[in-house]
Protein backbone atom coordinates (compact mmCIF):
# COMPACT_ATOMS: atom_id res chain seq x y z
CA UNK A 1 -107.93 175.17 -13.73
CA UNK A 2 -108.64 178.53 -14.93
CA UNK A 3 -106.03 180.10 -12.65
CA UNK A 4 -103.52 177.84 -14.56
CA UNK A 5 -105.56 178.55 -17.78
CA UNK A 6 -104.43 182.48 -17.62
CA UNK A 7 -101.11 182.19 -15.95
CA UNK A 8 -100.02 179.84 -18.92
CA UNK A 9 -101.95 182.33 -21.16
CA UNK A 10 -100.09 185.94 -19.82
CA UNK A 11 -97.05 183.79 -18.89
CA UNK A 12 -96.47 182.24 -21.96
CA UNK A 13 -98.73 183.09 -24.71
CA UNK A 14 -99.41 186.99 -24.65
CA UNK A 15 -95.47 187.72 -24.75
CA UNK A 16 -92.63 190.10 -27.21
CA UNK A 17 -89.25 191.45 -26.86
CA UNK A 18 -91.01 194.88 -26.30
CA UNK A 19 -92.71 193.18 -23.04
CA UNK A 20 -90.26 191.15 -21.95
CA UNK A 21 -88.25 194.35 -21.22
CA UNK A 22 -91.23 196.72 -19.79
CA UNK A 23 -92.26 193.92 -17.76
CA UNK A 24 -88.76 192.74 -16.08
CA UNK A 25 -88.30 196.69 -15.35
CA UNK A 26 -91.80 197.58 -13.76
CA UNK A 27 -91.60 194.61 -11.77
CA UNK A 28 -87.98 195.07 -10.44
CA UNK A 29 -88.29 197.38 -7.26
CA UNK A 30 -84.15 197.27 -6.10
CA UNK A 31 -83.89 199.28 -10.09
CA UNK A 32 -86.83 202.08 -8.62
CA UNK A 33 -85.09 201.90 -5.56
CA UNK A 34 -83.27 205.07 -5.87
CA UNK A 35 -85.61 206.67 -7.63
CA UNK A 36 -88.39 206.09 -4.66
CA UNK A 37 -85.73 207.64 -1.89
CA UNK A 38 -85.35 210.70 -4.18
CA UNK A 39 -89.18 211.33 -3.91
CA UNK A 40 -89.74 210.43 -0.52
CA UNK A 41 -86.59 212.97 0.77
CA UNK A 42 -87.91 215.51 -1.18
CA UNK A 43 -92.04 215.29 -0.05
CA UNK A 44 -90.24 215.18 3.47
CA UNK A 45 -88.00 218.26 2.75
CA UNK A 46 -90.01 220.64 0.68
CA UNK A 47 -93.67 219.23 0.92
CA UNK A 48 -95.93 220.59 3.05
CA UNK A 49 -97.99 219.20 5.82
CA UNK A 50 -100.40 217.34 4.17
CA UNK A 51 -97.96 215.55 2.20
CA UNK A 52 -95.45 214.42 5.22
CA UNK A 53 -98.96 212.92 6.61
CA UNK A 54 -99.71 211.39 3.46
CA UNK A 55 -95.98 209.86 4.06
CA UNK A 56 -96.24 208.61 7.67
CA UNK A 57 -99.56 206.99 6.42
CA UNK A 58 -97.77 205.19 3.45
CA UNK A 59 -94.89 204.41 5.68
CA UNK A 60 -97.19 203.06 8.83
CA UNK A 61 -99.72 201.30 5.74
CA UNK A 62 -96.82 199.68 4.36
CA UNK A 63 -95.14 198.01 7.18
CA UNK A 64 -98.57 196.88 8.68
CA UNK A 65 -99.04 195.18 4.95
CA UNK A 66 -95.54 193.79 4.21
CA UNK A 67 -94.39 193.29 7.28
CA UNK A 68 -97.19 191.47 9.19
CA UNK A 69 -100.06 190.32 7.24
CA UNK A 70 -98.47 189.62 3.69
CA UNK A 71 -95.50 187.69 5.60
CA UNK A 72 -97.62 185.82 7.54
CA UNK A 73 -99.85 184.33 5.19
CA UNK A 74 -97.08 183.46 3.43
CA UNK A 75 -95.64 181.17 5.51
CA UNK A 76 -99.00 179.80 7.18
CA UNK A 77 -100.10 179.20 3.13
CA UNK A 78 -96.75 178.23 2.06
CA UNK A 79 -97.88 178.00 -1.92
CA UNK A 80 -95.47 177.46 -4.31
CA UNK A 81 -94.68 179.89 -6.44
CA UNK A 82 -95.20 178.78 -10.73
CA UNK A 83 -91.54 178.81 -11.68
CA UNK A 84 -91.27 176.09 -8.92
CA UNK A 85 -93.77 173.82 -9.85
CA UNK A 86 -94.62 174.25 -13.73
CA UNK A 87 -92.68 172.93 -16.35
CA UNK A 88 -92.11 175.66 -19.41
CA UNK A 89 -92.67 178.81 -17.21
CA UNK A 90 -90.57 181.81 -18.67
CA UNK A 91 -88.96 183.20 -16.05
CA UNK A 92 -88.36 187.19 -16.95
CA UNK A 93 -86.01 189.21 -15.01
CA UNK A 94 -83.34 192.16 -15.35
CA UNK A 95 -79.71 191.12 -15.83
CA UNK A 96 -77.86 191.45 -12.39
CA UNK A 97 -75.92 194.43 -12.17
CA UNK A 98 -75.18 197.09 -9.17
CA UNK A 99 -77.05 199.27 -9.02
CA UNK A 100 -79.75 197.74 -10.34
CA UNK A 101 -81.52 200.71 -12.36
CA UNK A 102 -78.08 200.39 -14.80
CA UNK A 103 -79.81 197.80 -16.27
CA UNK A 104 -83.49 198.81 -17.06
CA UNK A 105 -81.98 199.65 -20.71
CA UNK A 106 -80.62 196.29 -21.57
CA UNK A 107 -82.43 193.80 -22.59
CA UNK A 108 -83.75 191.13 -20.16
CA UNK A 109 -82.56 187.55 -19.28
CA UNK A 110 -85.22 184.95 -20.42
CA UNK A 111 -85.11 181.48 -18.18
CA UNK A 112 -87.12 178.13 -17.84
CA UNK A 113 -85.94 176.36 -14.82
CA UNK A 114 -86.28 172.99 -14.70
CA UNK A 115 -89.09 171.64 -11.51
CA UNK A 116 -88.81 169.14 -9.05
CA UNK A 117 -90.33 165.84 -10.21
CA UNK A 118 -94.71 166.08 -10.33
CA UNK A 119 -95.63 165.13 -6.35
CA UNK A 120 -92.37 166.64 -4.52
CA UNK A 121 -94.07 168.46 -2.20
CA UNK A 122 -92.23 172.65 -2.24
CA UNK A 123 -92.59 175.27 0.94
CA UNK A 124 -93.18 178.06 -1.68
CA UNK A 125 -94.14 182.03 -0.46
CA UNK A 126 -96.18 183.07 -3.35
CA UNK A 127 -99.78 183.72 -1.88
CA UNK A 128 -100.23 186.42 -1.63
CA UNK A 129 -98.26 188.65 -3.88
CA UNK A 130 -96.12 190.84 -1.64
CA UNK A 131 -95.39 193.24 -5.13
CA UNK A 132 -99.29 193.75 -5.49
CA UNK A 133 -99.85 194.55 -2.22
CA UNK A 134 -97.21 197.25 -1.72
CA UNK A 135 -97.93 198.97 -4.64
CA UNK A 136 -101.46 198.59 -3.86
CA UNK A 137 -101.78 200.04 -0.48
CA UNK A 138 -99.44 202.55 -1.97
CA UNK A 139 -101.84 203.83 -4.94
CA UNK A 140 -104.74 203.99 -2.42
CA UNK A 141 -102.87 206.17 -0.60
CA UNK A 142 -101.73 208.51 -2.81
CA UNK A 143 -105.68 208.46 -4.18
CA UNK A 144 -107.19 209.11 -1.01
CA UNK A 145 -104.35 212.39 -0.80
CA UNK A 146 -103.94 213.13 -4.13
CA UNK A 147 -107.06 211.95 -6.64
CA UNK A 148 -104.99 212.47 -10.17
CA UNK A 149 -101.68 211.76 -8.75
CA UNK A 150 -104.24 208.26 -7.01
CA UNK A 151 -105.35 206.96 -10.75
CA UNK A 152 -101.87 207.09 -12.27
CA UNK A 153 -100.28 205.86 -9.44
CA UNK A 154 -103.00 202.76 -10.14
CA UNK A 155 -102.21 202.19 -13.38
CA UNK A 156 -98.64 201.63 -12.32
CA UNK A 157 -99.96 199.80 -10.07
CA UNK A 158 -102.17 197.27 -12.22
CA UNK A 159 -99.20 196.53 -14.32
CA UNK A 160 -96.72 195.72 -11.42
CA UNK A 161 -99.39 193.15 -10.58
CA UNK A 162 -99.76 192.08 -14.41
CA UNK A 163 -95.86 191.89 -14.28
CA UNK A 164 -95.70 189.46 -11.55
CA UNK A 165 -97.25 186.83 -13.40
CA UNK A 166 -95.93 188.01 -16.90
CA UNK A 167 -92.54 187.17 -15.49
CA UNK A 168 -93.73 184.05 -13.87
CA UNK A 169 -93.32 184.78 -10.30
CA UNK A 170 -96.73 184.54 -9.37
CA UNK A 171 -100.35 183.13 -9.66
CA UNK A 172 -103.22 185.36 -10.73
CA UNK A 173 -105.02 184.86 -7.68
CA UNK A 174 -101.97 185.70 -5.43
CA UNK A 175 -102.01 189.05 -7.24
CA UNK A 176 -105.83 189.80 -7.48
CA UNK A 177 -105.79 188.76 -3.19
CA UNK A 178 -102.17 190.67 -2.75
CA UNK A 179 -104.54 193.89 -4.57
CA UNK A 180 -107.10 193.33 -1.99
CA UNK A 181 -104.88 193.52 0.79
CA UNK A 182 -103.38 196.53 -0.12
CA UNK A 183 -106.62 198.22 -1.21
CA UNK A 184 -108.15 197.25 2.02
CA UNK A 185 -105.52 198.40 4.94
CA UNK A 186 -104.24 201.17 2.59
CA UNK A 187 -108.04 202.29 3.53
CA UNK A 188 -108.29 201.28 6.70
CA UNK A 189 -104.79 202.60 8.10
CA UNK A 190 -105.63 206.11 6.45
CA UNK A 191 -108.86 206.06 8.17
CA UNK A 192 -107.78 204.98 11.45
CA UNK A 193 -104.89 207.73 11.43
CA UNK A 194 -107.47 210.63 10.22
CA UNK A 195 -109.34 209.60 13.36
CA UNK A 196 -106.76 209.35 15.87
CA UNK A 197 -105.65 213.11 15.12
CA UNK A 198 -109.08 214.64 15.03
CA UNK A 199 -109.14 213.43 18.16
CA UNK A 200 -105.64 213.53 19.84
CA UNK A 201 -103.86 215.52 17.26
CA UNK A 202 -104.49 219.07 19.66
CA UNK A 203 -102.63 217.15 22.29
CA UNK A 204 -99.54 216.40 20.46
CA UNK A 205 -99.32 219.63 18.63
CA UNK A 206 -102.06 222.24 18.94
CA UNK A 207 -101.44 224.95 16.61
CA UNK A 208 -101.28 222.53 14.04
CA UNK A 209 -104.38 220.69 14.63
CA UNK A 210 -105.70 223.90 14.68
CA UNK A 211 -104.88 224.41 11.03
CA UNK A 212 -105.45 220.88 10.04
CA UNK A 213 -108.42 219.34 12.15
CA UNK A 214 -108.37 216.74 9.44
CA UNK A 215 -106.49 215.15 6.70
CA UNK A 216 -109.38 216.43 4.26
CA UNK A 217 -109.73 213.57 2.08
């Protein structure tokens, strides 16, 4: 009831013109796309060690979370996602266009699709949010690396999660659970890959073990 309670509330209630565009662009990944490569090319070309391990850590934390547990809870779960099931939702999102980030300064297309009748039971992957857990796991990253670069990067991601039910893709609790996943193995996989080369690492490559015994969060 309360779930419903806010996601009618953010969805429907709390809503401009002003939104409606910041929203259907933070939340749109294919328009950041490019943007994303750019960064990632150049921390793998001109960073220095510590960053290229920050990016096989983000790269090894992110399939772990999208590819295996986000996807499978979403099929064992199944939930159906608002704009499936609840008459009125605004469905917020950028105008089609190739490539995508040509659109981010044009104004939005605003939608209500029409639901199944109420009992038709829907095979829906909305739990957990997919969005909040990617950006997630990538923000604790980046903290655990990078502490100032860590708190922006979780503002961003806050309202990519906000977004996702803003735009009426998702429930609030398959963004706060989606945050927890990320959160959690964005931790754990850093962790686990600080411990493996303090204790292989001089195997693989010894002089620079020697240099960097540890990630040094």
């Amino acid at each position: 009831m309360f779930e419903h309670f806010f996601q009618h509330w953010i969805n429907r209630k709390m809503t401009s013109p002003l939104m409606d565009h910041f929203m259907a662009g933070i939340t749109n990944f294919s328009a950041w796309r490019p943007l994303i490569f750019l960064a990632v090319f150049l921390g793998l070309l001109f960073g220095n060690v510590r960053i290229r391990f920050m990016l096989l850590i983000l790269a090894l934390a992110l399939g772990m979370t999208d590819g295996v547990i986000v996807h499978t809870i979403k099929h064992l779960v199944g939930r159906a996602r608002p704009l499936q099931v609840e008459p009125g939702v605004r469905v917020v999102s950028l105008v089609p266009s190739s490539p995508q980030i040509a659109t981010l300064f044009v104004h939005p297309q605003i939608s209500f699709p029409q639901v199944p009748p109420l009992g038709t039971k829907i095979q829906g992957v909305s739990f957990p949010s997919s969005h909040a857990a990617n950006i997630f796991v990538i923000a604790t990253v980046l903290f655990l690396f990078y502490r100032r670069l860590g708190i922006g990067a979780f503002v961003i991601a806050f309202l990519v999660g906000y977004s996702r039910i803003y735009t009426g893709a998702h429930w609030p609790v398959d963004v706060i659970v989606g945050a927890c996943i990320g959160i959690s193995n964005g931790i754990f996989m850093t962790c686990l890959m600080n411990q493996i080369w303090r204790k292989w690492g001089e195997y693989f490559a010894p002089k620079l073990a020697k240099q960097y015994p540890d990630f040094d969060l």
